[in-house]
PDB file of N, CA and C in Angstrom:
ATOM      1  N   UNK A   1      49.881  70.556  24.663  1.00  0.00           N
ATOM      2  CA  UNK A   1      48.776  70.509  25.609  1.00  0.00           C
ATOM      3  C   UNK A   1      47.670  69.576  25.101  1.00  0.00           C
ATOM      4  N   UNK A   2      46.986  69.879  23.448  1.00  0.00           N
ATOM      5  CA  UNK A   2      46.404  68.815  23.205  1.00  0.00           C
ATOM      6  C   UNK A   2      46.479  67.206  23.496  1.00  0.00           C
ATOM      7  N   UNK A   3      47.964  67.077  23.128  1.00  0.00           N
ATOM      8  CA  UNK A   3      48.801  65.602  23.612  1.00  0.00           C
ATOM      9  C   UNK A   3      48.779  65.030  24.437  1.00  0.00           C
ATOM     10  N   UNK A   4      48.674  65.588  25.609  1.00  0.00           N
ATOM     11  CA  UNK A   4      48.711  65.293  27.419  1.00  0.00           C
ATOM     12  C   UNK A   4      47.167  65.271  27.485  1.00  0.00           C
ATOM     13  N   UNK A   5      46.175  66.004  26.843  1.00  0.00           N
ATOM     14  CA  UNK A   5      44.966  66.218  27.116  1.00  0.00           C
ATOM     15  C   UNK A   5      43.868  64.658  26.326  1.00  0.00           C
ATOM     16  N   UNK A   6      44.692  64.269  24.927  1.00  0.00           N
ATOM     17  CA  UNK A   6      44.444  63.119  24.449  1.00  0.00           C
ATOM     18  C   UNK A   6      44.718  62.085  25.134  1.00  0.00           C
ATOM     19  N   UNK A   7      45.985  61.957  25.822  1.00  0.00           N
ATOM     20  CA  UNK A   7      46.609  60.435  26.587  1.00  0.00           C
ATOM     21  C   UNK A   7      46.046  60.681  27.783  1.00  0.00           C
ATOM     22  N   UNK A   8      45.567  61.797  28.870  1.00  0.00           N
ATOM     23  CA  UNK A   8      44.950  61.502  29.723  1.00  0.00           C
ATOM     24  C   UNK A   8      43.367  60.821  29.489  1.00  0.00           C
ATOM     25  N   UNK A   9      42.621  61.201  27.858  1.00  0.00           N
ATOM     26  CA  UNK A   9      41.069  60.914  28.447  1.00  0.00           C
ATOM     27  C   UNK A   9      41.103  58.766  27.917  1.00  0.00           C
ATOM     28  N   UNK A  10      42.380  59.419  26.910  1.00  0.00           N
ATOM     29  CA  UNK A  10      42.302  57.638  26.341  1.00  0.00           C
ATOM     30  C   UNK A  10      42.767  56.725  27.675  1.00  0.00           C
ATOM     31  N   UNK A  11      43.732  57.103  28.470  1.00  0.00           N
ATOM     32  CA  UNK A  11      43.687  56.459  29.854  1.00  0.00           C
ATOM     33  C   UNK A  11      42.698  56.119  30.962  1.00  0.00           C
ATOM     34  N   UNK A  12      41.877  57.202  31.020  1.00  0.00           N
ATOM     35  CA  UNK A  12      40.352  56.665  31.427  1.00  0.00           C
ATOM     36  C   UNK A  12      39.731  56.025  31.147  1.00  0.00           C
ATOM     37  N   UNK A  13      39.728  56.471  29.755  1.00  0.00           N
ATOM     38  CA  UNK A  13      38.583  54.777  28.880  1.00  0.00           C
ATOM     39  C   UNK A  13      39.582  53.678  29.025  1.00  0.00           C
ATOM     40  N   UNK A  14      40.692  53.564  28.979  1.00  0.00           N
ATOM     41  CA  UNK A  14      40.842  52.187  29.165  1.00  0.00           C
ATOM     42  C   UNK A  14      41.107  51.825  30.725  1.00  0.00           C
ATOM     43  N   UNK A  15      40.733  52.596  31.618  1.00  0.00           N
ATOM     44  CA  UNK A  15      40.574  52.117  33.117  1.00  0.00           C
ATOM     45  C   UNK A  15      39.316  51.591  33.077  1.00  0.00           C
ATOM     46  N   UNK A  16      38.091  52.516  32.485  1.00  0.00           N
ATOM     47  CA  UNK A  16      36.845  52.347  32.947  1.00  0.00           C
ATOM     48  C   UNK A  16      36.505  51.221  31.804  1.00  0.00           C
ATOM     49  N   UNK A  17      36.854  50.547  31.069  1.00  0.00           N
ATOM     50  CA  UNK A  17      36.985  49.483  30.215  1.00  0.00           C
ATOM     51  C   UNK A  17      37.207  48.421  31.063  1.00  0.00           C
ATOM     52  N   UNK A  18      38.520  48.133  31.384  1.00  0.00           N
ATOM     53  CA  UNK A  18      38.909  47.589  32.179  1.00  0.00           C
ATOM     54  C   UNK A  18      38.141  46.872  33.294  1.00  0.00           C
ATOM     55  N   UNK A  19      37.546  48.222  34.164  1.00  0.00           N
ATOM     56  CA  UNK A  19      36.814  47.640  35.235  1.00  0.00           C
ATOM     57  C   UNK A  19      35.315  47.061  35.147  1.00  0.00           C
ATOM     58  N   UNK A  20      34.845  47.424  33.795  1.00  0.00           N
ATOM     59  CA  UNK A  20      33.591  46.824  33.349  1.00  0.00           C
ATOM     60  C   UNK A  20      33.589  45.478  33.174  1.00  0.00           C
ATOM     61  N   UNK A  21      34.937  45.574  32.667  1.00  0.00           N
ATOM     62  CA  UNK A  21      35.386  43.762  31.786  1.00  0.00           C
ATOM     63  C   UNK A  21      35.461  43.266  33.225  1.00  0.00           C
ATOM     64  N   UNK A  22      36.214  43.769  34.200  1.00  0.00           N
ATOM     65  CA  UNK A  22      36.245  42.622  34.989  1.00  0.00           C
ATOM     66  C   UNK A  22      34.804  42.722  36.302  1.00  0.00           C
ATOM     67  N   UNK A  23      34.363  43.280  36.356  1.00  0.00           N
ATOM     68  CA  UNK A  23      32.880  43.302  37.002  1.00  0.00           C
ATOM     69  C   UNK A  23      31.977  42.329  36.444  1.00  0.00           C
ATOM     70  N   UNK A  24      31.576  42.087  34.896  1.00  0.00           N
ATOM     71  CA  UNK A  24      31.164  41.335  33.937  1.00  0.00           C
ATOM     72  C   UNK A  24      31.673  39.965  34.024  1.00  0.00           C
ATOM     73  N   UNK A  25      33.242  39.705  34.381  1.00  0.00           N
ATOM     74  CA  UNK A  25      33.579  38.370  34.538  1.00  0.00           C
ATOM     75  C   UNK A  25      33.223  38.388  35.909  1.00  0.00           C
ATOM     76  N   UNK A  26      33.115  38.692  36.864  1.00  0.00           N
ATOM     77  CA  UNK A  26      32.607  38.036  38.206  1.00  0.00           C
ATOM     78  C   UNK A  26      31.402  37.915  38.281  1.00  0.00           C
ATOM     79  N   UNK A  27      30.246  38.477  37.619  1.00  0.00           N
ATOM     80  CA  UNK A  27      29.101  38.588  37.296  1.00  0.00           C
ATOM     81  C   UNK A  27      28.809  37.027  36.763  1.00  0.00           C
ATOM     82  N   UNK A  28      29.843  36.342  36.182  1.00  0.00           N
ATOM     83  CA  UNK A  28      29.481  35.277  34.896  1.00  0.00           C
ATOM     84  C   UNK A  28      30.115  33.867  35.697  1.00  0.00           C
ATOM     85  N   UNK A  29      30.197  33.975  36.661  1.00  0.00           N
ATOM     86  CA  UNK A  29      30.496  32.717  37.498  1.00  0.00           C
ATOM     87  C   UNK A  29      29.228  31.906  37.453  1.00  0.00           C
ATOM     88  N   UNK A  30      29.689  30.792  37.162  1.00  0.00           N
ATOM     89  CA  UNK A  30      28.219  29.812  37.236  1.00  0.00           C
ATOM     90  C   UNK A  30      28.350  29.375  38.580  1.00  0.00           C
ATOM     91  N   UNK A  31      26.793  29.341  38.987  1.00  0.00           N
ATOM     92  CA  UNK A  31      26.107  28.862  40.417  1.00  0.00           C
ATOM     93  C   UNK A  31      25.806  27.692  39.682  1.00  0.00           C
ATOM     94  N   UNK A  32      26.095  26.367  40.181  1.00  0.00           N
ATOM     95  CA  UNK A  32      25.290  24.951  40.690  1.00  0.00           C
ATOM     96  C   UNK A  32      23.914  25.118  41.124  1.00  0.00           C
ATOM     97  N   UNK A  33      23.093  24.601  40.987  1.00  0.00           N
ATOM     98  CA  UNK A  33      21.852  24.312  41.943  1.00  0.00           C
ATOM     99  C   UNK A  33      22.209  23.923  43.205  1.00  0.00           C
ATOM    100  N   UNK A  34      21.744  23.865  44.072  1.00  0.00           N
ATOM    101  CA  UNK A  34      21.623  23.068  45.398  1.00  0.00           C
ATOM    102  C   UNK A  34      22.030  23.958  46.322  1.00  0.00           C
ATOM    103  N   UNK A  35      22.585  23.582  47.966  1.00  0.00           N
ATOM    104  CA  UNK A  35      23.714  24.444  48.478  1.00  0.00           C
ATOM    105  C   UNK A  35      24.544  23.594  49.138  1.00  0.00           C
ATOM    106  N   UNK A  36      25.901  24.607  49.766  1.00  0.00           N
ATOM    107  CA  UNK A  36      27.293  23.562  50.317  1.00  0.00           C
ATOM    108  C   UNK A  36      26.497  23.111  51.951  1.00  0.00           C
ATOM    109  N   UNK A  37      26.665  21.566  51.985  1.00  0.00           N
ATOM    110  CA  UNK A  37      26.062  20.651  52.850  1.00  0.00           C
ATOM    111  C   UNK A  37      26.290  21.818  54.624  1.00  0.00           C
ATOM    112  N   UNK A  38      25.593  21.221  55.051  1.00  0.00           N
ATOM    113  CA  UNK A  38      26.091  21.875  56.364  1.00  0.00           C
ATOM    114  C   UNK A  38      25.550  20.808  57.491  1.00  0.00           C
ATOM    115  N   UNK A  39      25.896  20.799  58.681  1.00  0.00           N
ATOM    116  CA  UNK A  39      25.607  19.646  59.737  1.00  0.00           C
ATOM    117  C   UNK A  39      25.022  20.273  60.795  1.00  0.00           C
ATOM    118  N   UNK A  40      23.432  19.989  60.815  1.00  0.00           N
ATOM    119  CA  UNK A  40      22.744  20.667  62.201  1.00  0.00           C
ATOM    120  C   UNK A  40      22.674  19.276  62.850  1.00  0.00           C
ATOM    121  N   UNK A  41      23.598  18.745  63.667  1.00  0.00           N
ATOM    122  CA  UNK A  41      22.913  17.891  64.896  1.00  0.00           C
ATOM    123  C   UNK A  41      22.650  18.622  66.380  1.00  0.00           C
ATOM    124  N   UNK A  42      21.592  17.467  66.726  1.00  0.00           N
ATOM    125  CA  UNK A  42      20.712  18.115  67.827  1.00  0.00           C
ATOM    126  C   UNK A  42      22.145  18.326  68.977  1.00  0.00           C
ATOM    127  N   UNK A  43      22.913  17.576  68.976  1.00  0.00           N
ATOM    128  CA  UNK A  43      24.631  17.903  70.252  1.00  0.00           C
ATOM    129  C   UNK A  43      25.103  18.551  69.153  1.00  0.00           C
ATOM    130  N   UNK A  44      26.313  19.335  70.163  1.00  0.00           N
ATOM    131  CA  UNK A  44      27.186  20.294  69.047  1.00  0.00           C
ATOM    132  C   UNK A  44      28.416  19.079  68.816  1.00  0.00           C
ATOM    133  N   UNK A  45      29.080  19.286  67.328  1.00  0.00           N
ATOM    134  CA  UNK A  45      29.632  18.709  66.802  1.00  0.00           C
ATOM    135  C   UNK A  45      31.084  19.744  66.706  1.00  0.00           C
ATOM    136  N   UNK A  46      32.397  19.338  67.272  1.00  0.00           N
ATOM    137  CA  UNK A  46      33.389  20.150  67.707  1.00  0.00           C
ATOM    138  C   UNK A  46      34.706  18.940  66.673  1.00  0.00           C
ATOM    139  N   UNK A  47      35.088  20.354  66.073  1.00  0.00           N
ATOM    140  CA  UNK A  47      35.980  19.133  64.961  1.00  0.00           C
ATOM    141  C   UNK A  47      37.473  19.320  66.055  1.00  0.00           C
ATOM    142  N   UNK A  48      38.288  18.141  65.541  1.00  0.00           N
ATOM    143  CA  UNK A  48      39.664  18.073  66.286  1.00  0.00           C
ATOM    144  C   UNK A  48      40.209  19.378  65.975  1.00  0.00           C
ATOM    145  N   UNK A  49      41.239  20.205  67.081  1.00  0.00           N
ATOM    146  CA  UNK A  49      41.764  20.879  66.625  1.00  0.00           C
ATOM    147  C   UNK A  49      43.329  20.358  66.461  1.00  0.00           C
ATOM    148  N   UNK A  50      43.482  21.226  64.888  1.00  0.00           N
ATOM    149  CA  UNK A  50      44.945  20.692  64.664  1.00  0.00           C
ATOM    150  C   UNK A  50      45.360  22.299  63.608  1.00  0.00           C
ATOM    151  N   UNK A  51      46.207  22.273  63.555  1.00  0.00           N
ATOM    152  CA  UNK A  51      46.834  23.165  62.624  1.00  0.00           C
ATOM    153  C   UNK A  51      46.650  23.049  61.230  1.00  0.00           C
ATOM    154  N   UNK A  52      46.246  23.760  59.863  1.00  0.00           N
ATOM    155  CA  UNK A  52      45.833  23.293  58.716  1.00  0.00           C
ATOM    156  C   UNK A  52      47.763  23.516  58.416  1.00  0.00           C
ATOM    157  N   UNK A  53      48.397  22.954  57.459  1.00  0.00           N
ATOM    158  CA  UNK A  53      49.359  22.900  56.679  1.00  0.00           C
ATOM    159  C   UNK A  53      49.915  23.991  55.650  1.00  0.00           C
ATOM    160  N   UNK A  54      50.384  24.827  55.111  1.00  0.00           N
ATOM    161  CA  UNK A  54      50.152  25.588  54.006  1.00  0.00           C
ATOM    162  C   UNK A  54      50.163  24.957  52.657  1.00  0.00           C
ATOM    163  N   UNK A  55      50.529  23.712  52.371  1.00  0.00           N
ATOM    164  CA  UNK A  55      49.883  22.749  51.063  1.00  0.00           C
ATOM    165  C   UNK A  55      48.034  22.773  51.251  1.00  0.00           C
ATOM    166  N   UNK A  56      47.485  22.277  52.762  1.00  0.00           N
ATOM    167  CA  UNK A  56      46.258  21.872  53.053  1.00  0.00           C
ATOM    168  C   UNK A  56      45.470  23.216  53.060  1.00  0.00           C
ATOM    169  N   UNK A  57      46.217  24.748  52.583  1.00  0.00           N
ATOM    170  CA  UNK A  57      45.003  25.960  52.929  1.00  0.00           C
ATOM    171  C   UNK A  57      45.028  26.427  50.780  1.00  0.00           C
ATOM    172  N   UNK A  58      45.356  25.322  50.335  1.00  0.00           N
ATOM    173  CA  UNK A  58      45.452  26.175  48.582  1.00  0.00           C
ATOM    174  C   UNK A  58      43.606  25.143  48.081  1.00  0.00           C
ATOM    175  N   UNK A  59      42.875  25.944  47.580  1.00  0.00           N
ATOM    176  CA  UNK A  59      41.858  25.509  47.260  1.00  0.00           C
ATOM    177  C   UNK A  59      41.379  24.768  46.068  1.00  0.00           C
ATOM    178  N   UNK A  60      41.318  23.817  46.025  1.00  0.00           N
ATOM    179  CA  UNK A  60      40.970  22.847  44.780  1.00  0.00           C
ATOM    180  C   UNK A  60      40.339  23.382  43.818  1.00  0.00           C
ATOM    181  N   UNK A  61      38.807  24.390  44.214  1.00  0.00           N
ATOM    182  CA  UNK A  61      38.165  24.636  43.320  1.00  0.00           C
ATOM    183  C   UNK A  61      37.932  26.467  43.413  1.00  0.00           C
ATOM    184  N   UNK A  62      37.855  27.442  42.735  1.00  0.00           N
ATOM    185  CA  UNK A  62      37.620  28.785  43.113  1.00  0.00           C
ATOM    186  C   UNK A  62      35.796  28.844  43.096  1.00  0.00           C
ATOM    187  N   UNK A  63      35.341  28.966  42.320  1.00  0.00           N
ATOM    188  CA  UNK A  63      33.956  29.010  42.188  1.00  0.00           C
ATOM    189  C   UNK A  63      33.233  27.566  41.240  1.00  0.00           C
ATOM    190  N   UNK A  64      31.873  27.390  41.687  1.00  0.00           N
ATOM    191  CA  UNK A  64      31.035  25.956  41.249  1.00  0.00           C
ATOM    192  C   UNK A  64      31.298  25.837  39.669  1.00  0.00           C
ATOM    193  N   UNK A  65      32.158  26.639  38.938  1.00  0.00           N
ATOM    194  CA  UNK A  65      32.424  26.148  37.808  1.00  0.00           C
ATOM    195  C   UNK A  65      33.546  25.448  37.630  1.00  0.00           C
ATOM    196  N   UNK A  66      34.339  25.585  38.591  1.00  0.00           N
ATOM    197  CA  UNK A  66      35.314  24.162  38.419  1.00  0.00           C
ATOM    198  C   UNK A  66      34.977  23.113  38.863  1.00  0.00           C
ATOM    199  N   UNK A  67      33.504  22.469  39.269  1.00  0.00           N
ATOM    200  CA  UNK A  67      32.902  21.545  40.046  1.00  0.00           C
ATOM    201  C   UNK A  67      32.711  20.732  38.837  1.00  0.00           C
ATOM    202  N   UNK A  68      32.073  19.405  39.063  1.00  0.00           N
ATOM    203  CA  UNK A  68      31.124  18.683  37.964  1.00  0.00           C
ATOM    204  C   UNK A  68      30.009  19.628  38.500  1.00  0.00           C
ATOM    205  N   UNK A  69      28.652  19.288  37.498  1.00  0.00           N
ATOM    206  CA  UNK A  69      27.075  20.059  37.654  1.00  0.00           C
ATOM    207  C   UNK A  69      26.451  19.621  38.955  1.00  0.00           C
ATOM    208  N   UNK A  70      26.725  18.547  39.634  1.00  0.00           N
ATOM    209  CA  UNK A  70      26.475  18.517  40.651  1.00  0.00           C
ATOM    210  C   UNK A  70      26.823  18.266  41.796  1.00  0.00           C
ATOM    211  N   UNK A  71      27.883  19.232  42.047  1.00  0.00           N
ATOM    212  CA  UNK A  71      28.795  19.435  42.690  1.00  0.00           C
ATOM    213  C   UNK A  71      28.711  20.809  43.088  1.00  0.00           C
ATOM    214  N   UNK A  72      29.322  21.524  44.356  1.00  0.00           N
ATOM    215  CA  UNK A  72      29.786  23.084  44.502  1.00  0.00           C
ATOM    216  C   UNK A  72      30.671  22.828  45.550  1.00  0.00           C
ATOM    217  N   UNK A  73      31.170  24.217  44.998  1.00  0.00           N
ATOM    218  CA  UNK A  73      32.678  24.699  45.577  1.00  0.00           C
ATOM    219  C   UNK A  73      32.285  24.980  46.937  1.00  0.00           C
ATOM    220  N   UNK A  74      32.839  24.454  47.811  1.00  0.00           N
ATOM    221  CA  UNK A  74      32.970  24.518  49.236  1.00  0.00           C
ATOM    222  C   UNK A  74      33.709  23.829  50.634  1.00  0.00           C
ATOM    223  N   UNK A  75      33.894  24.331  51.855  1.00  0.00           N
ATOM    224  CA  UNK A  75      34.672  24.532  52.634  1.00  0.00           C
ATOM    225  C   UNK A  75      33.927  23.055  53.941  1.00  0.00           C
ATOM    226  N   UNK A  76      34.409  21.794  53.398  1.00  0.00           N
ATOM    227  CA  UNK A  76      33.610  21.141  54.194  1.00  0.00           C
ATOM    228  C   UNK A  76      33.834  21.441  55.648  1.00  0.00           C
ATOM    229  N   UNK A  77      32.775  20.715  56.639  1.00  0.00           N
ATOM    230  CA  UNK A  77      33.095  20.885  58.087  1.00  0.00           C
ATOM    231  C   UNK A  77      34.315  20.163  58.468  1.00  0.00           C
ATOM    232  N   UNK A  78      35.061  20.691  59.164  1.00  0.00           N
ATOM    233  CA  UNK A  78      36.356  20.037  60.083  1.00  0.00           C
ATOM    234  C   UNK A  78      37.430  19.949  58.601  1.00  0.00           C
ATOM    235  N   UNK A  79      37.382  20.931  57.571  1.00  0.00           N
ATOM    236  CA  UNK A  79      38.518  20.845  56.567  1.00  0.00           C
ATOM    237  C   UNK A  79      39.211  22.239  56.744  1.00  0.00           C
ATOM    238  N   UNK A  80      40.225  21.874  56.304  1.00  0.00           N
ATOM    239  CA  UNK A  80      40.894  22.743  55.931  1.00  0.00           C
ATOM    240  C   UNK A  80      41.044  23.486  54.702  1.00  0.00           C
ATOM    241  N   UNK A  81      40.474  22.551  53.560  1.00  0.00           N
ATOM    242  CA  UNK A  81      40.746  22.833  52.108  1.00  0.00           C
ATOM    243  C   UNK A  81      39.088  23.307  51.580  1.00  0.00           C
ATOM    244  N   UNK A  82      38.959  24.340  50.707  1.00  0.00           N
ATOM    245  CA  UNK A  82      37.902  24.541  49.501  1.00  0.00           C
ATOM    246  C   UNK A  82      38.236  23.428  48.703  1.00  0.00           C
ATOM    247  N   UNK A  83      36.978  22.681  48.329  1.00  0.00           N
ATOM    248  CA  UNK A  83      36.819  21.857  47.380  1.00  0.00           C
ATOM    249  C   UNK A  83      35.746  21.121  46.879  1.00  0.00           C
ATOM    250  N   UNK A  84      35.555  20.563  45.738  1.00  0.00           N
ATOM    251  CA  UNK A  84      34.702  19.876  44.900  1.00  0.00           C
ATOM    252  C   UNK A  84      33.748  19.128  46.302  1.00  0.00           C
ATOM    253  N   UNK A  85      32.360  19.792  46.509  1.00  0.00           N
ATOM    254  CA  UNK A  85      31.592  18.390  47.484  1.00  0.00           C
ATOM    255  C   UNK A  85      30.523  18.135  46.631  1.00  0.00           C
ATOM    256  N   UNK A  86      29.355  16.984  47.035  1.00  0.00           N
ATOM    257  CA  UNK A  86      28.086  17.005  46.250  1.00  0.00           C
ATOM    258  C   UNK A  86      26.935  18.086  47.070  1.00  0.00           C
ATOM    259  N   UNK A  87      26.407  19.242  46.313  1.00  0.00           N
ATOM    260  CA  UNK A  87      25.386  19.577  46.714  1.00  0.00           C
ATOM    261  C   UNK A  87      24.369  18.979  47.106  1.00  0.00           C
ATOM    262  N   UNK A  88      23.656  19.861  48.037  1.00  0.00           N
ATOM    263  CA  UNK A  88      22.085  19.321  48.895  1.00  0.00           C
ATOM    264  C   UNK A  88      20.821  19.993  48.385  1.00  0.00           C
ATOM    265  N   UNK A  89      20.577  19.471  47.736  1.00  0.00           N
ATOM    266  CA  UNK A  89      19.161  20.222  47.128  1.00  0.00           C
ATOM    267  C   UNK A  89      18.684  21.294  48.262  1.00  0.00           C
ATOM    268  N   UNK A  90      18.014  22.132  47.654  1.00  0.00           N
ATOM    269  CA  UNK A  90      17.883  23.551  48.819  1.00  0.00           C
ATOM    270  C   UNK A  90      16.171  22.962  49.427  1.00  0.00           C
TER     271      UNK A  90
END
């Protein structure tokens, strides 16, 4: 009974370990300065429609740390793909 009572609490700590570690790494994503561009014209701007590819929906970059520094990760207008653009100062 001790035995079962040891491997259950050491199984908790290493769940609740676990989920700290990875809360802490999403926490530690570096932000870029600036933000991802966006297009206000005074007419609405309507991109072609076409079908994205399943090569054209895998994302170049996950978060602004796979960018250069002035750069962020984002979903340009009329793309299909996440990827490396130049930020717009805010």
């Amino acid at each position: 009974m001790t035995s079962i009572l040891s491997i259950a609490v050491l199984f908790l700590l290493l769940v609740a370990c676990s989920i700290q570690a990875g809360s802490k790494q999403r926490s530690e994503e570096p932000v870029h300065d600036g933000k991802c561009p966006t297009h206000h014209f005074p007419i609405p701007i309507r991109c072609r429609r076409r079908v994205c590819l399943p090569q054209e929906l895998i994302p170049l970059c996950k978060n602004d740390g796979d960018c250069p520094i002035t750069h962020k990760c984002c979903r340009p207008m009329c793309s299909c793909r996440v990827r490396c653009v130049e930020a717009v100062p805010e």
